[in-house]
PDB file of N, CA and C in Angstrom:
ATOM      1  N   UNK A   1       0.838  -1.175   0.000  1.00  0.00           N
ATOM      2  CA  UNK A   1       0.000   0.000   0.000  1.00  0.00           C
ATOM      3  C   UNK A   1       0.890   1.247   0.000  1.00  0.00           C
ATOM      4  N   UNK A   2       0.417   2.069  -0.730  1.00  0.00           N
ATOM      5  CA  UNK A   2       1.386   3.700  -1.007  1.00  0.00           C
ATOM      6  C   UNK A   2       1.205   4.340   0.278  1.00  0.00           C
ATOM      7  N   UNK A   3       1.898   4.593   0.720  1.00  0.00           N
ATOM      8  CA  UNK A   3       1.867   5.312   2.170  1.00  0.00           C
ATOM      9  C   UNK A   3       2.083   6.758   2.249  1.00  0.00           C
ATOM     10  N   UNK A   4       3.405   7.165   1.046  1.00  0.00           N
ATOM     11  CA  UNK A   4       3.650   8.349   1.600  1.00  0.00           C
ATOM     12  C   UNK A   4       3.043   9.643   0.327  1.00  0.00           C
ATOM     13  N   UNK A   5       3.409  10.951   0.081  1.00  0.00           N
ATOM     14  CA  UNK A   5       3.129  11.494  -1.132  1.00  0.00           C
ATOM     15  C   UNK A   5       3.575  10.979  -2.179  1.00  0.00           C
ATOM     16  N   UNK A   6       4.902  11.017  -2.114  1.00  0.00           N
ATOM     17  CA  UNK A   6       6.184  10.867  -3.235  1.00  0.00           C
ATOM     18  C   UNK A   6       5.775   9.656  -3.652  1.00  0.00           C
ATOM     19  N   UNK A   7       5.319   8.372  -3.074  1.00  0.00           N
ATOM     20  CA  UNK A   7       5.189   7.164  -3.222  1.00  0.00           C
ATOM     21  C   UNK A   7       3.793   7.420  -4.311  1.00  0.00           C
ATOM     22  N   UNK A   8       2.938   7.698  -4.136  1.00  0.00           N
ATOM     23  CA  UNK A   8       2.257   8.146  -4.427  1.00  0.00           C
ATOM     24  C   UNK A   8       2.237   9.149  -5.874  1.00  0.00           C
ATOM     25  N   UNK A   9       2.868   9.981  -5.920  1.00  0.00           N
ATOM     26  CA  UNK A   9       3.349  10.595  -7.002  1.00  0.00           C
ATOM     27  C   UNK A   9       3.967   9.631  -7.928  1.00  0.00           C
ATOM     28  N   UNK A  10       4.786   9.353  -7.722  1.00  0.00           N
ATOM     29  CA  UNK A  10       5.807   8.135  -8.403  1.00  0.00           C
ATOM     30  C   UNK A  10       4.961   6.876  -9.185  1.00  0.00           C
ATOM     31  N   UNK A  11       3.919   6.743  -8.456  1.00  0.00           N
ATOM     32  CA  UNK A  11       3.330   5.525  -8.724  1.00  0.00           C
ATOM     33  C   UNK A  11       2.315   6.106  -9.893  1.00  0.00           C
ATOM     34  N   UNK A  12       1.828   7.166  -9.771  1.00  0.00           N
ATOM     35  CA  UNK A  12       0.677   7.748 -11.049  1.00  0.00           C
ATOM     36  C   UNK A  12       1.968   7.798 -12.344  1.00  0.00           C
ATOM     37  N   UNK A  13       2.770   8.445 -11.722  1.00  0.00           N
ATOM     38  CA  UNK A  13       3.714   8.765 -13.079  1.00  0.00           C
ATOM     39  C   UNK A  13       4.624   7.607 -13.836  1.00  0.00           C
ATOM     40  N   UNK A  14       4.575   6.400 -13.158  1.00  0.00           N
ATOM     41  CA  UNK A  14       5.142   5.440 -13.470  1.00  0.00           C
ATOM     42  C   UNK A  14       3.786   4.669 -14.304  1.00  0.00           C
ATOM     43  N   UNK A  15       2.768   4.931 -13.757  1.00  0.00           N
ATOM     44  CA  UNK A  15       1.560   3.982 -14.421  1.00  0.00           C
ATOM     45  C   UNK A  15       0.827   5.055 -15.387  1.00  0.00           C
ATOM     46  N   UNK A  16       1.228   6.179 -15.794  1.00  0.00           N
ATOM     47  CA  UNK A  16       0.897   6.678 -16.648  1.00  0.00           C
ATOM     48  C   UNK A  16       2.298   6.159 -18.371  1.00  0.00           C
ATOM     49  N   UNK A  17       3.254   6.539 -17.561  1.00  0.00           N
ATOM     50  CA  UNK A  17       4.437   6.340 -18.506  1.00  0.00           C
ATOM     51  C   UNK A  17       4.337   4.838 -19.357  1.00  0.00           C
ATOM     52  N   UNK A  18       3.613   3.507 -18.421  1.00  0.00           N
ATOM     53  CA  UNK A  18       3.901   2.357 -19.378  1.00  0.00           C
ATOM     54  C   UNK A  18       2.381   2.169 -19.674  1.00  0.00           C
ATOM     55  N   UNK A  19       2.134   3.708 -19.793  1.00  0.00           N
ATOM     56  CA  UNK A  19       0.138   3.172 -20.591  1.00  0.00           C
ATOM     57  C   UNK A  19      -0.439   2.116 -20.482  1.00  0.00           C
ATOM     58  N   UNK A  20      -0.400   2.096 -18.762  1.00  0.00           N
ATOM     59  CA  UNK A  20      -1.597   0.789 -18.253  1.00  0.00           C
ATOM     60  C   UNK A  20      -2.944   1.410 -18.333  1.00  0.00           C
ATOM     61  N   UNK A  21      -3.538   1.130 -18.945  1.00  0.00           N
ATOM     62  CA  UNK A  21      -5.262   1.132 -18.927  1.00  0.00           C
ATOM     63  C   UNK A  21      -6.016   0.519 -17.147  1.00  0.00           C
ATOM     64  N   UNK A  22      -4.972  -0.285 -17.056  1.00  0.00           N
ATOM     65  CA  UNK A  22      -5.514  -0.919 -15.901  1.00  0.00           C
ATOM     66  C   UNK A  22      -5.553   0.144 -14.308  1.00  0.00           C
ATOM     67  N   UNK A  23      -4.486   1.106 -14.504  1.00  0.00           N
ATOM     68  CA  UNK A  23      -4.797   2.092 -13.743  1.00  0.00           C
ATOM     69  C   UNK A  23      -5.579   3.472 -13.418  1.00  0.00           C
ATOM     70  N   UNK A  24      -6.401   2.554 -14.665  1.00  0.00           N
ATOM     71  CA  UNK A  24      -7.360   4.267 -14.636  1.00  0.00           C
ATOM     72  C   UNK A  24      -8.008   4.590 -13.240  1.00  0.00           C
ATOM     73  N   UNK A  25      -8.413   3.456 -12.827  1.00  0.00           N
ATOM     74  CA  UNK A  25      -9.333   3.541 -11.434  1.00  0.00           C
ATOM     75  C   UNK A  25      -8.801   4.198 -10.347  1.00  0.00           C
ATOM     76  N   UNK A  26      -7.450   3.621 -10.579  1.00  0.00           N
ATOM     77  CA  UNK A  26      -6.706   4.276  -9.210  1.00  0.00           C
ATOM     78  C   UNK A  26      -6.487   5.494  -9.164  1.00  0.00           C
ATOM     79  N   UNK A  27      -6.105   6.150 -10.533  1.00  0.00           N
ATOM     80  CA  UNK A  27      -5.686   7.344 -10.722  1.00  0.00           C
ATOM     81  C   UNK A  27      -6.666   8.230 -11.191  1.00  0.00           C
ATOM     82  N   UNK A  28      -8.183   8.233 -11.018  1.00  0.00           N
ATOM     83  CA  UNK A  28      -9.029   8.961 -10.905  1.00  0.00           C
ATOM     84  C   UNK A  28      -9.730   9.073  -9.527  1.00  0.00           C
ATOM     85  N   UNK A  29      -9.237   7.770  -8.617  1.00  0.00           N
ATOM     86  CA  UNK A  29      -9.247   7.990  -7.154  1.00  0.00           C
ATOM     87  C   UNK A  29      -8.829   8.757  -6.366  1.00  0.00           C
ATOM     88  N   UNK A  30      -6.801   8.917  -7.237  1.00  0.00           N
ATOM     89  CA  UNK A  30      -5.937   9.425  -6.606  1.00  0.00           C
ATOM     90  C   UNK A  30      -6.547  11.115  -6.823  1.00  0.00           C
ATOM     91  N   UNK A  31      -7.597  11.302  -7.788  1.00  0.00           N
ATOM     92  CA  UNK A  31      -8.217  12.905  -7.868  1.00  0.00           C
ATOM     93  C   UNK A  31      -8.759  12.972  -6.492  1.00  0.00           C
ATOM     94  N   UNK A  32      -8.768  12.447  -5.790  1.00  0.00           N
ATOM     95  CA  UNK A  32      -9.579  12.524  -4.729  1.00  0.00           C
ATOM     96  C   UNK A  32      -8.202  12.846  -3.931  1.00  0.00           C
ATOM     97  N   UNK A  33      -7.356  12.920  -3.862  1.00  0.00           N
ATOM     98  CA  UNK A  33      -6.302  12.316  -2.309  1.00  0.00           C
ATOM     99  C   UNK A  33      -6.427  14.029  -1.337  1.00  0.00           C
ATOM    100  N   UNK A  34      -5.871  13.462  -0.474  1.00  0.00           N
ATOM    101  CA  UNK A  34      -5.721  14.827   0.277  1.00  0.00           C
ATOM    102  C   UNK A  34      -4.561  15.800  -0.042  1.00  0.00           C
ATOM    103  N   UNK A  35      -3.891  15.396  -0.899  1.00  0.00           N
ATOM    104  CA  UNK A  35      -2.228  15.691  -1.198  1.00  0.00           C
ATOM    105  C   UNK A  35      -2.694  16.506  -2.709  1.00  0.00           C
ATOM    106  N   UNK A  36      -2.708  17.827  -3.091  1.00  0.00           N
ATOM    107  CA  UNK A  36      -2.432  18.635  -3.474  1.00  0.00           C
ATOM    108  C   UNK A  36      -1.874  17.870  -5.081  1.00  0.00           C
ATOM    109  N   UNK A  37      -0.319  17.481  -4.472  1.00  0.00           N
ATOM    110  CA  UNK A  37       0.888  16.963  -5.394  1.00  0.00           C
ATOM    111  C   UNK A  37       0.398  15.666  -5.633  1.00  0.00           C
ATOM    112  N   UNK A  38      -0.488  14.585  -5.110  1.00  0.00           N
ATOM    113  CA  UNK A  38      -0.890  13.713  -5.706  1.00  0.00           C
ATOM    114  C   UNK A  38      -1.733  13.996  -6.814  1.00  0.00           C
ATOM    115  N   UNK A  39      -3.230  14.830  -6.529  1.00  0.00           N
ATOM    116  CA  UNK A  39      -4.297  14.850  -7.314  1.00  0.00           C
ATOM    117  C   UNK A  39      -3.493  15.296  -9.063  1.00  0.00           C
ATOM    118  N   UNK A  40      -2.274  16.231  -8.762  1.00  0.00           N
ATOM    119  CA  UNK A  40      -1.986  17.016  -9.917  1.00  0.00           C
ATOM    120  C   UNK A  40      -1.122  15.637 -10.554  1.00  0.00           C
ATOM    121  N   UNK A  41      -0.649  14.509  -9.917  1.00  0.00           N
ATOM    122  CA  UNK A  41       0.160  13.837 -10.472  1.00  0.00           C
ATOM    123  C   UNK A  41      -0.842  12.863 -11.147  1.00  0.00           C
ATOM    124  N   UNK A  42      -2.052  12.839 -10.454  1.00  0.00           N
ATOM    125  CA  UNK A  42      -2.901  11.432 -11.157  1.00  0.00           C
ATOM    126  C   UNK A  42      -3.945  12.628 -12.725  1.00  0.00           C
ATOM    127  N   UNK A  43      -3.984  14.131 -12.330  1.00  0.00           N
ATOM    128  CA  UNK A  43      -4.605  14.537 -13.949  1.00  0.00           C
ATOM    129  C   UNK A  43      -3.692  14.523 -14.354  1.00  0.00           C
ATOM    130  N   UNK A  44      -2.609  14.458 -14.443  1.00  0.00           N
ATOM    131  CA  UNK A  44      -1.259  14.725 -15.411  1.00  0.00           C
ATOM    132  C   UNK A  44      -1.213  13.417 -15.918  1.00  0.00           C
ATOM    133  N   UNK A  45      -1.163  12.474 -15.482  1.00  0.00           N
ATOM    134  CA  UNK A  45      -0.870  10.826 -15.527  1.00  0.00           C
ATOM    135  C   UNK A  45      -2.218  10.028 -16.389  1.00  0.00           C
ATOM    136  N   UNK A  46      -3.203  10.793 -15.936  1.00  0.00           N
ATOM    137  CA  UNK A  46      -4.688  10.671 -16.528  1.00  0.00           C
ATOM    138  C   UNK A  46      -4.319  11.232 -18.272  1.00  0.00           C
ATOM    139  N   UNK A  47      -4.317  12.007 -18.753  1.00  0.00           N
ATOM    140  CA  UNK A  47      -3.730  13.104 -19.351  1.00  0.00           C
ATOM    141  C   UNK A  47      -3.046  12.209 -20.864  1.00  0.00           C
ATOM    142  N   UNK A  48      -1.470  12.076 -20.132  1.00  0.00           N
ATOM    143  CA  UNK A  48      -0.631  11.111 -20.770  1.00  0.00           C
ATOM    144  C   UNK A  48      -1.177   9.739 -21.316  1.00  0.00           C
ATOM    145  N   UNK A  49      -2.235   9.432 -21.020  1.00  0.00           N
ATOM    146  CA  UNK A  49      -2.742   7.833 -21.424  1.00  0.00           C
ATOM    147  C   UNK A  49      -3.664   8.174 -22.632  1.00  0.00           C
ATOM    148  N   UNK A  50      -4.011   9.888 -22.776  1.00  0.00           N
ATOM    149  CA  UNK A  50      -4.837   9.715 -24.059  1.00  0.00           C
ATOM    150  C   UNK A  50      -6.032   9.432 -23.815  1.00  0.00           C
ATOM    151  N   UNK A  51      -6.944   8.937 -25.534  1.00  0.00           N
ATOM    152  CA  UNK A  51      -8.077   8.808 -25.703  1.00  0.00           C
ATOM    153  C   UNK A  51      -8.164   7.768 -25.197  1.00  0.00           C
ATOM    154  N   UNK A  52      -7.679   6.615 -24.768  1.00  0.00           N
ATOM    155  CA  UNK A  52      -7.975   5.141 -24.108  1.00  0.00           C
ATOM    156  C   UNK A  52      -8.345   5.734 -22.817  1.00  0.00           C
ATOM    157  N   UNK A  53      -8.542   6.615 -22.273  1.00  0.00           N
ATOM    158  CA  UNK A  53      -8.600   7.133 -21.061  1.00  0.00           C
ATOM    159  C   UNK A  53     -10.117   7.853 -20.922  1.00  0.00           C
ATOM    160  N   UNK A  54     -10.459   8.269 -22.225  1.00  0.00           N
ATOM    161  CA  UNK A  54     -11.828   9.209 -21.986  1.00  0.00           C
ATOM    162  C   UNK A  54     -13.046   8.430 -21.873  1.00  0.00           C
ATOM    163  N   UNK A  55     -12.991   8.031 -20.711  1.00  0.00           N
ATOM    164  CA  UNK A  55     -14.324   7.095 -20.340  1.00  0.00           C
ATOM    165  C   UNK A  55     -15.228   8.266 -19.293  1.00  0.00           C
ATOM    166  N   UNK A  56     -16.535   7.775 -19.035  1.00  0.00           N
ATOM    167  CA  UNK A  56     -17.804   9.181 -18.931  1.00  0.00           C
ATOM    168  C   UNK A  56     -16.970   9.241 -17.352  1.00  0.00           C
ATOM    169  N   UNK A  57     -16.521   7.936 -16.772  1.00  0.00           N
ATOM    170  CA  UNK A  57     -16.217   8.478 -15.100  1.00  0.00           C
ATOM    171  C   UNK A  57     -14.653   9.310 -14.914  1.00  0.00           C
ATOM    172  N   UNK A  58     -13.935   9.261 -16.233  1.00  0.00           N
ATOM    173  CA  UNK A  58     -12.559   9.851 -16.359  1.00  0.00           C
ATOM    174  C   UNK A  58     -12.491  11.445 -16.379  1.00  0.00           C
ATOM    175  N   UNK A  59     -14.186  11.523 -17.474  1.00  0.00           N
ATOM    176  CA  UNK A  59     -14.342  12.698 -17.704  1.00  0.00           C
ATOM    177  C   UNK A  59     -14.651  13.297 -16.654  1.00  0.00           C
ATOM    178  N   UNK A  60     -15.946  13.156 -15.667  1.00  0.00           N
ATOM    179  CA  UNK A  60     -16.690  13.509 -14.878  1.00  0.00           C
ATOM    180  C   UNK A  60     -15.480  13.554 -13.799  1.00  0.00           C
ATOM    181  N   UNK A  61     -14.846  13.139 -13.242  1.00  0.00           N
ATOM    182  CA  UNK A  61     -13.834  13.145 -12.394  1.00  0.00           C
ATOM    183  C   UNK A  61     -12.231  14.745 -12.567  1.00  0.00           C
ATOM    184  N   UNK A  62     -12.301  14.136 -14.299  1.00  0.00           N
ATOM    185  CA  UNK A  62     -11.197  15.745 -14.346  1.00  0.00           C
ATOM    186  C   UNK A  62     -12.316  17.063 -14.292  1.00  0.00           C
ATOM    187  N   UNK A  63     -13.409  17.361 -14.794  1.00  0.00           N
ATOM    188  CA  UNK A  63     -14.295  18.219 -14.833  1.00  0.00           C
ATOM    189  C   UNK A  63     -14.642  18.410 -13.393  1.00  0.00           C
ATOM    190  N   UNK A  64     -14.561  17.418 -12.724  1.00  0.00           N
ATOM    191  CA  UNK A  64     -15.070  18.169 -10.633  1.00  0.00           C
ATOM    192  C   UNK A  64     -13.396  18.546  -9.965  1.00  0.00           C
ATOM    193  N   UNK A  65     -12.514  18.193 -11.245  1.00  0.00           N
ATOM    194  CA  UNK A  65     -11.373  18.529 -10.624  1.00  0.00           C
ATOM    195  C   UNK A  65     -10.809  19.969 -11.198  1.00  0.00           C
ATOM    196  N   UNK A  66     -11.481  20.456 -12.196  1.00  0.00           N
ATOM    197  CA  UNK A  66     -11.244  22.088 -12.173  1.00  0.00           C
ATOM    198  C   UNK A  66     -12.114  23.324 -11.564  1.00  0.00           C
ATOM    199  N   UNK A  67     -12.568  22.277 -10.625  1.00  0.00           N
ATOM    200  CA  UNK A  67     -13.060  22.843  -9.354  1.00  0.00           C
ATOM    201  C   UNK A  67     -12.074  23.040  -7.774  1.00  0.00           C
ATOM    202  N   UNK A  68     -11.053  22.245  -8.147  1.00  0.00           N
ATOM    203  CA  UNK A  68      -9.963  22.107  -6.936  1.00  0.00           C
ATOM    204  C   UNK A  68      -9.919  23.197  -6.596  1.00  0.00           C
ATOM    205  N   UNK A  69      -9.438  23.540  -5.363  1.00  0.00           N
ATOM    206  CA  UNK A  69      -9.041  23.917  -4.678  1.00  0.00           C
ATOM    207  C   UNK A  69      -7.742  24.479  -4.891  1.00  0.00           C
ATOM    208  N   UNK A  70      -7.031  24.267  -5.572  1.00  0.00           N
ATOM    209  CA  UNK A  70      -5.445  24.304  -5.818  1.00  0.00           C
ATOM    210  C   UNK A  70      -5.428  24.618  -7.377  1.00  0.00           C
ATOM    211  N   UNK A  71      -4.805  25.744  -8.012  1.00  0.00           N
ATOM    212  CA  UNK A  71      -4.553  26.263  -9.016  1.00  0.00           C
ATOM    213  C   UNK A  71      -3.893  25.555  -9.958  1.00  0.00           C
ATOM    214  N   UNK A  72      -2.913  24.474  -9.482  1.00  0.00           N
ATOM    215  CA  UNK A  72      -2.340  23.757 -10.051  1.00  0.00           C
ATOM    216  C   UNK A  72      -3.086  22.488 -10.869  1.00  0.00           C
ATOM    217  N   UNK A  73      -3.712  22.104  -9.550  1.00  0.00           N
ATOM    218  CA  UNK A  73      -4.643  20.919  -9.994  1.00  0.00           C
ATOM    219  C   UNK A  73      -5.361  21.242 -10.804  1.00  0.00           C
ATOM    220  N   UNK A  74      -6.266  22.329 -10.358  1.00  0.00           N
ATOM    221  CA  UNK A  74      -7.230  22.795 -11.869  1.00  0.00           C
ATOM    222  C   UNK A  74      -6.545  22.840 -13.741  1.00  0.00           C
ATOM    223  N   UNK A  75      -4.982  23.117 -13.280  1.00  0.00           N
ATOM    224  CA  UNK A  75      -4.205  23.544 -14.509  1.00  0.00           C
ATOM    225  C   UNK A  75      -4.817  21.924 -15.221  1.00  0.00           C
ATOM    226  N   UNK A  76      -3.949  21.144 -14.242  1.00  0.00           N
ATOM    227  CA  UNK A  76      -3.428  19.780 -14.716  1.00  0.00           C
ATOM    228  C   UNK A  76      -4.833  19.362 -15.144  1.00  0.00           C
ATOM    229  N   UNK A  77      -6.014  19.407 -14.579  1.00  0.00           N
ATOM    230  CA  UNK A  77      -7.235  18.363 -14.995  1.00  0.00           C
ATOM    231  C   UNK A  77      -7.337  19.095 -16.483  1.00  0.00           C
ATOM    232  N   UNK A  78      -7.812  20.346 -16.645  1.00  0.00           N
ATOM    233  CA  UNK A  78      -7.857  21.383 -17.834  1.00  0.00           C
ATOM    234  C   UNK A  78      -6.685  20.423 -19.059  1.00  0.00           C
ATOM    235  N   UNK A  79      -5.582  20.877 -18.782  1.00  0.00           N
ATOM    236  CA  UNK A  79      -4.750  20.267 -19.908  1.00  0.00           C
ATOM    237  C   UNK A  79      -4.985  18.847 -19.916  1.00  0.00           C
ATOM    238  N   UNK A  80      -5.145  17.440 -18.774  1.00  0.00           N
ATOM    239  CA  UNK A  80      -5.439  16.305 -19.292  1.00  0.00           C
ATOM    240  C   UNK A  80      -7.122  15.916 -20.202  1.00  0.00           C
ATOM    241  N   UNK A  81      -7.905  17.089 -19.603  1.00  0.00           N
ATOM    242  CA  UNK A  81      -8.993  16.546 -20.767  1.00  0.00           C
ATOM    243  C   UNK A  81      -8.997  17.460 -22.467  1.00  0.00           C
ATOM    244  N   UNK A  82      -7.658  18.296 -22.420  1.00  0.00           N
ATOM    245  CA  UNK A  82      -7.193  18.622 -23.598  1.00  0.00           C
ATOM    246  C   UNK A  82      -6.512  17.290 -24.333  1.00  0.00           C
ATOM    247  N   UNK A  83      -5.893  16.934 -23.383  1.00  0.00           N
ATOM    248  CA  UNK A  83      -5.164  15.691 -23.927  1.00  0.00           C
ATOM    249  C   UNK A  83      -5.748  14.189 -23.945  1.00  0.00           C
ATOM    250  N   UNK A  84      -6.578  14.096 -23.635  1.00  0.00           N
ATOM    251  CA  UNK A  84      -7.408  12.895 -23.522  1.00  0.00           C
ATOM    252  C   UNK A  84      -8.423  12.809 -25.344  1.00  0.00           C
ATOM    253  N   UNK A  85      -7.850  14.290 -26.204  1.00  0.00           N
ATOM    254  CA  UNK A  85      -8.531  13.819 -27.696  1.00  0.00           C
ATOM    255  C   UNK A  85      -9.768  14.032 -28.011  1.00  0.00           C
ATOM    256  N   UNK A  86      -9.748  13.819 -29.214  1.00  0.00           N
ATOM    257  CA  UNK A  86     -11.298  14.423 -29.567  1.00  0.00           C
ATOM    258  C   UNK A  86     -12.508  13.896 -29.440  1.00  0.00           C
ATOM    259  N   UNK A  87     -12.526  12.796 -28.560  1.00  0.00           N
ATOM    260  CA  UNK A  87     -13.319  12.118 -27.821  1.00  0.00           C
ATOM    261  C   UNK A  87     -13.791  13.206 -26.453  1.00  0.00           C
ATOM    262  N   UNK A  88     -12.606  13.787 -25.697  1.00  0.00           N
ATOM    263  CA  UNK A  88     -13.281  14.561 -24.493  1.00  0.00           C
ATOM    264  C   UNK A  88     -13.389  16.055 -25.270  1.00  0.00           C
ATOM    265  N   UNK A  89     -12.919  16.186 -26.096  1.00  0.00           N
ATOM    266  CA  UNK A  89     -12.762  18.007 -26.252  1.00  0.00           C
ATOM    267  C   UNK A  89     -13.918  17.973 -27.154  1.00  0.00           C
ATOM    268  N   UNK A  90     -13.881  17.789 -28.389  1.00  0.00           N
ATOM    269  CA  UNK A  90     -15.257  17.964 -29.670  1.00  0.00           C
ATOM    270  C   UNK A  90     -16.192  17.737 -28.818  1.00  0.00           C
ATOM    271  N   UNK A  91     -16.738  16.904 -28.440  1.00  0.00           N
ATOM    272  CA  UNK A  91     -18.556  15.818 -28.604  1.00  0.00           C
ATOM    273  C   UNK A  91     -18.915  16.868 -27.418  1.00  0.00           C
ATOM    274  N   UNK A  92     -19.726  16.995 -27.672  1.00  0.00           N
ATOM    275  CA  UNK A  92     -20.966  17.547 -26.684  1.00  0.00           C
ATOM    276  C   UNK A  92     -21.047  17.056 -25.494  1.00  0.00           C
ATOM    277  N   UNK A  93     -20.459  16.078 -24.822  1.00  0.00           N
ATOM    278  CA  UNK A  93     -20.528  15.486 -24.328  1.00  0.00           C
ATOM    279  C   UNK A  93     -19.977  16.280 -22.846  1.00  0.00           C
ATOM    280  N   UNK A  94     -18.387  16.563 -23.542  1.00  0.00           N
ATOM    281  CA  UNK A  94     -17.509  17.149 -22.253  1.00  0.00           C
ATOM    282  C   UNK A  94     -18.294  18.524 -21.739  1.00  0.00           C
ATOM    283  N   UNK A  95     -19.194  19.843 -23.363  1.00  0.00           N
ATOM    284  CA  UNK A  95     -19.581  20.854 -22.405  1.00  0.00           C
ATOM    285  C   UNK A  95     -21.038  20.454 -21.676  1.00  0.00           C
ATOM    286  N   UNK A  96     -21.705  19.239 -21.956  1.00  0.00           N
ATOM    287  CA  UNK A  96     -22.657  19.146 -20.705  1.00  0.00           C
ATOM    288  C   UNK A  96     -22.437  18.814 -19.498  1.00  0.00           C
ATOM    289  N   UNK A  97     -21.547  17.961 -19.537  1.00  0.00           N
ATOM    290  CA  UNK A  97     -20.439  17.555 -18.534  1.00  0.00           C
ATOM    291  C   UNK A  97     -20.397  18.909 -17.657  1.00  0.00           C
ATOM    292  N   UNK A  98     -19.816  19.913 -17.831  1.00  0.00           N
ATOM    293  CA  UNK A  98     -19.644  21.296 -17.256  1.00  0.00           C
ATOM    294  C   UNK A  98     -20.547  21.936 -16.890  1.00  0.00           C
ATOM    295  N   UNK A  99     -21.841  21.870 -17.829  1.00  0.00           N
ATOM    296  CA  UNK A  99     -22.609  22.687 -17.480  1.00  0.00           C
ATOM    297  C   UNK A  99     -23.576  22.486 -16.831  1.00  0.00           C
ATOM    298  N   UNK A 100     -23.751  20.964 -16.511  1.00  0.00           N
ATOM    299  CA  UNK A 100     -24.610  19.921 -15.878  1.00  0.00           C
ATOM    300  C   UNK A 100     -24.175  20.475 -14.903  1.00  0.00           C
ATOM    301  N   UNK A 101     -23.043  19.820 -14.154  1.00  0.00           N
ATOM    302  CA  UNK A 101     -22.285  20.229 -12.938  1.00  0.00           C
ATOM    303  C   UNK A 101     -22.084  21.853 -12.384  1.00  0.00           C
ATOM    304  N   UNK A 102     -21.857  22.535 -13.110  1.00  0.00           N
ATOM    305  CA  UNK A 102     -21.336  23.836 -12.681  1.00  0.00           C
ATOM    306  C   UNK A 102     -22.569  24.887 -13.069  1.00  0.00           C
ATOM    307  N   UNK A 103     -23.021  25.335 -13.987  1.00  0.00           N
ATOM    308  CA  UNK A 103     -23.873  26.539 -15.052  1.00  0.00           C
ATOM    309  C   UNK A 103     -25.170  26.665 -14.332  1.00  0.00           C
ATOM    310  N   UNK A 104     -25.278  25.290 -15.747  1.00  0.00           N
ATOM    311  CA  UNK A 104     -26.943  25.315 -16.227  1.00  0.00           C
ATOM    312  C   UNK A 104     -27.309  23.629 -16.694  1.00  0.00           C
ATOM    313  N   UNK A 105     -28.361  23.688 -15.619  1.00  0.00           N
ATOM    314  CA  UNK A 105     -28.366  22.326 -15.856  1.00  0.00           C
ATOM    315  C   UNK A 105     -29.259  21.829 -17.035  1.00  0.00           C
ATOM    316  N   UNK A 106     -30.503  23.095 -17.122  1.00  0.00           N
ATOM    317  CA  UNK A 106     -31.448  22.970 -18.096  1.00  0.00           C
ATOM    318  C   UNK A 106     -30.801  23.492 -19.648  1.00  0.00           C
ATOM    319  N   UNK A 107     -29.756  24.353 -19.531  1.00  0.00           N
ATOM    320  CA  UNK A 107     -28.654  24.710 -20.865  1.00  0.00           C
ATOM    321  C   UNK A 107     -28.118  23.183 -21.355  1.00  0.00           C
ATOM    322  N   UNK A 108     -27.879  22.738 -20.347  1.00  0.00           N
ATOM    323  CA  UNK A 108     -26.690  21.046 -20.880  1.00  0.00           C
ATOM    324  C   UNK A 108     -27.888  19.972 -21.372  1.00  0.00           C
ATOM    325  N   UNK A 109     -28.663  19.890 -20.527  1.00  0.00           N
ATOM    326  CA  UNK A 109     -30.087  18.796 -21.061  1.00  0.00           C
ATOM    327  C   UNK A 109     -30.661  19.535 -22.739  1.00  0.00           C
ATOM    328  N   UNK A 110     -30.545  20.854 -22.770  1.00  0.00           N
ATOM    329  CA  UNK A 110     -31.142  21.489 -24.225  1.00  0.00           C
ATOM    330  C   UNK A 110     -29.697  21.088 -25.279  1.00  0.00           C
ATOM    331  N   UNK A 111     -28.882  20.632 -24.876  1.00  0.00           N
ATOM    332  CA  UNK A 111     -27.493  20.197 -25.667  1.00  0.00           C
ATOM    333  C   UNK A 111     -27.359  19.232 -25.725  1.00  0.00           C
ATOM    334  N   UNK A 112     -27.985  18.495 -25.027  1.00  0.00           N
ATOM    335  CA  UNK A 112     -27.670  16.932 -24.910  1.00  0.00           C
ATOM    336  C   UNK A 112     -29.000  16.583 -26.196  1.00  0.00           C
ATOM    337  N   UNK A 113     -29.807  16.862 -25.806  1.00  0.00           N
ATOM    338  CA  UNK A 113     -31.383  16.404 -26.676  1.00  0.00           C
ATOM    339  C   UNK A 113     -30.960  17.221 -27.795  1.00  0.00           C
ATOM    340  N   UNK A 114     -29.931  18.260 -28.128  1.00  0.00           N
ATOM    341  CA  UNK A 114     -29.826  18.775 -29.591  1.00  0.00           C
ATOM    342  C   UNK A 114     -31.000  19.162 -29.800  1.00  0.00           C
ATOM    343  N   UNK A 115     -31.649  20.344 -28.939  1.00  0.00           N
ATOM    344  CA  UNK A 115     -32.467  21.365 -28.979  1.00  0.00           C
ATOM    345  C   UNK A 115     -31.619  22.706 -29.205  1.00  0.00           C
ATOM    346  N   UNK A 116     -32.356  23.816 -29.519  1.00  0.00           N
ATOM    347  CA  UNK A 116     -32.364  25.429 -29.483  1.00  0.00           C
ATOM    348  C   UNK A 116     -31.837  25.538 -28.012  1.00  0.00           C
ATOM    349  N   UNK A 117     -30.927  26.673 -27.409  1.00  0.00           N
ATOM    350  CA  UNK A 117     -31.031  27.474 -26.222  1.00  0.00           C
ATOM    351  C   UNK A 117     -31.449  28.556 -26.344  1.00  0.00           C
ATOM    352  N   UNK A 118     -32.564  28.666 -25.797  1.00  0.00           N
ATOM    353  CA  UNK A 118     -33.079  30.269 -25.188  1.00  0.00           C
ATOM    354  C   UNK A 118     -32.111  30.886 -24.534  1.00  0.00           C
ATOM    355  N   UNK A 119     -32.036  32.065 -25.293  1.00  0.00           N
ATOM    356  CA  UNK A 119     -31.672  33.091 -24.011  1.00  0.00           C
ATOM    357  C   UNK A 119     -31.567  33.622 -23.043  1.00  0.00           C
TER     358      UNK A 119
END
């Protein structure tokens, strides 16, 4: 079990570097940690794995993470769902994602159904 930060750090950036798919779970967990320098190491690590990575809980997870708390972290989730391809950036998908969560919830449902928005 990862005990410390660094351990922790090390371990997103090592399981980002040999593009395990198998660590997505952990490292959308690690968005959760209490450590600042973890969360930014698992969107960065998230990030690096690409479009094999843009699954709806990958998305939904970097999108509540440019909500952090920490300027940094927000950087890192921002640039990994840049980098996660035109799977998270194009489709409609990622701005309901946002606007569900953050805006307008009745704006993202009129985007999702590929309706008109009122003004």
């Amino acid at each position: 079990m990862l005990t410390t930060v660094r351990e922790k750090q090390l371990s997103a950036i090592a399981l980002s570097a040999i593009r395990e798919e198998g660590a997505i779970p952990l490292l959308v967990e690690s968005l959760k940690d209490a450590d600042a320098y973890v969360r930014d190491s698992a969107a960065r690590a998230l990030g690096n794995l690409g479009e094999k990575a843009a699954t709806e809980k990958v998305l939904d997870s970097l999108v509540e993470s440019l909500k952090d708390a920490n300027a940094i972290v927000r950087d890192s989730a921002a640039r990994a769902l840049v980098n996660l391809g035109e799977k998270a950036t194009t489709e409609k998908g990622l701005l309901v994602r946002i606007l569900r969560k953050d805006y307008c919830p009745k704006c993202a449902e009129k985007i999702h159904n590929e309706e008109e928005i009122d003004g």
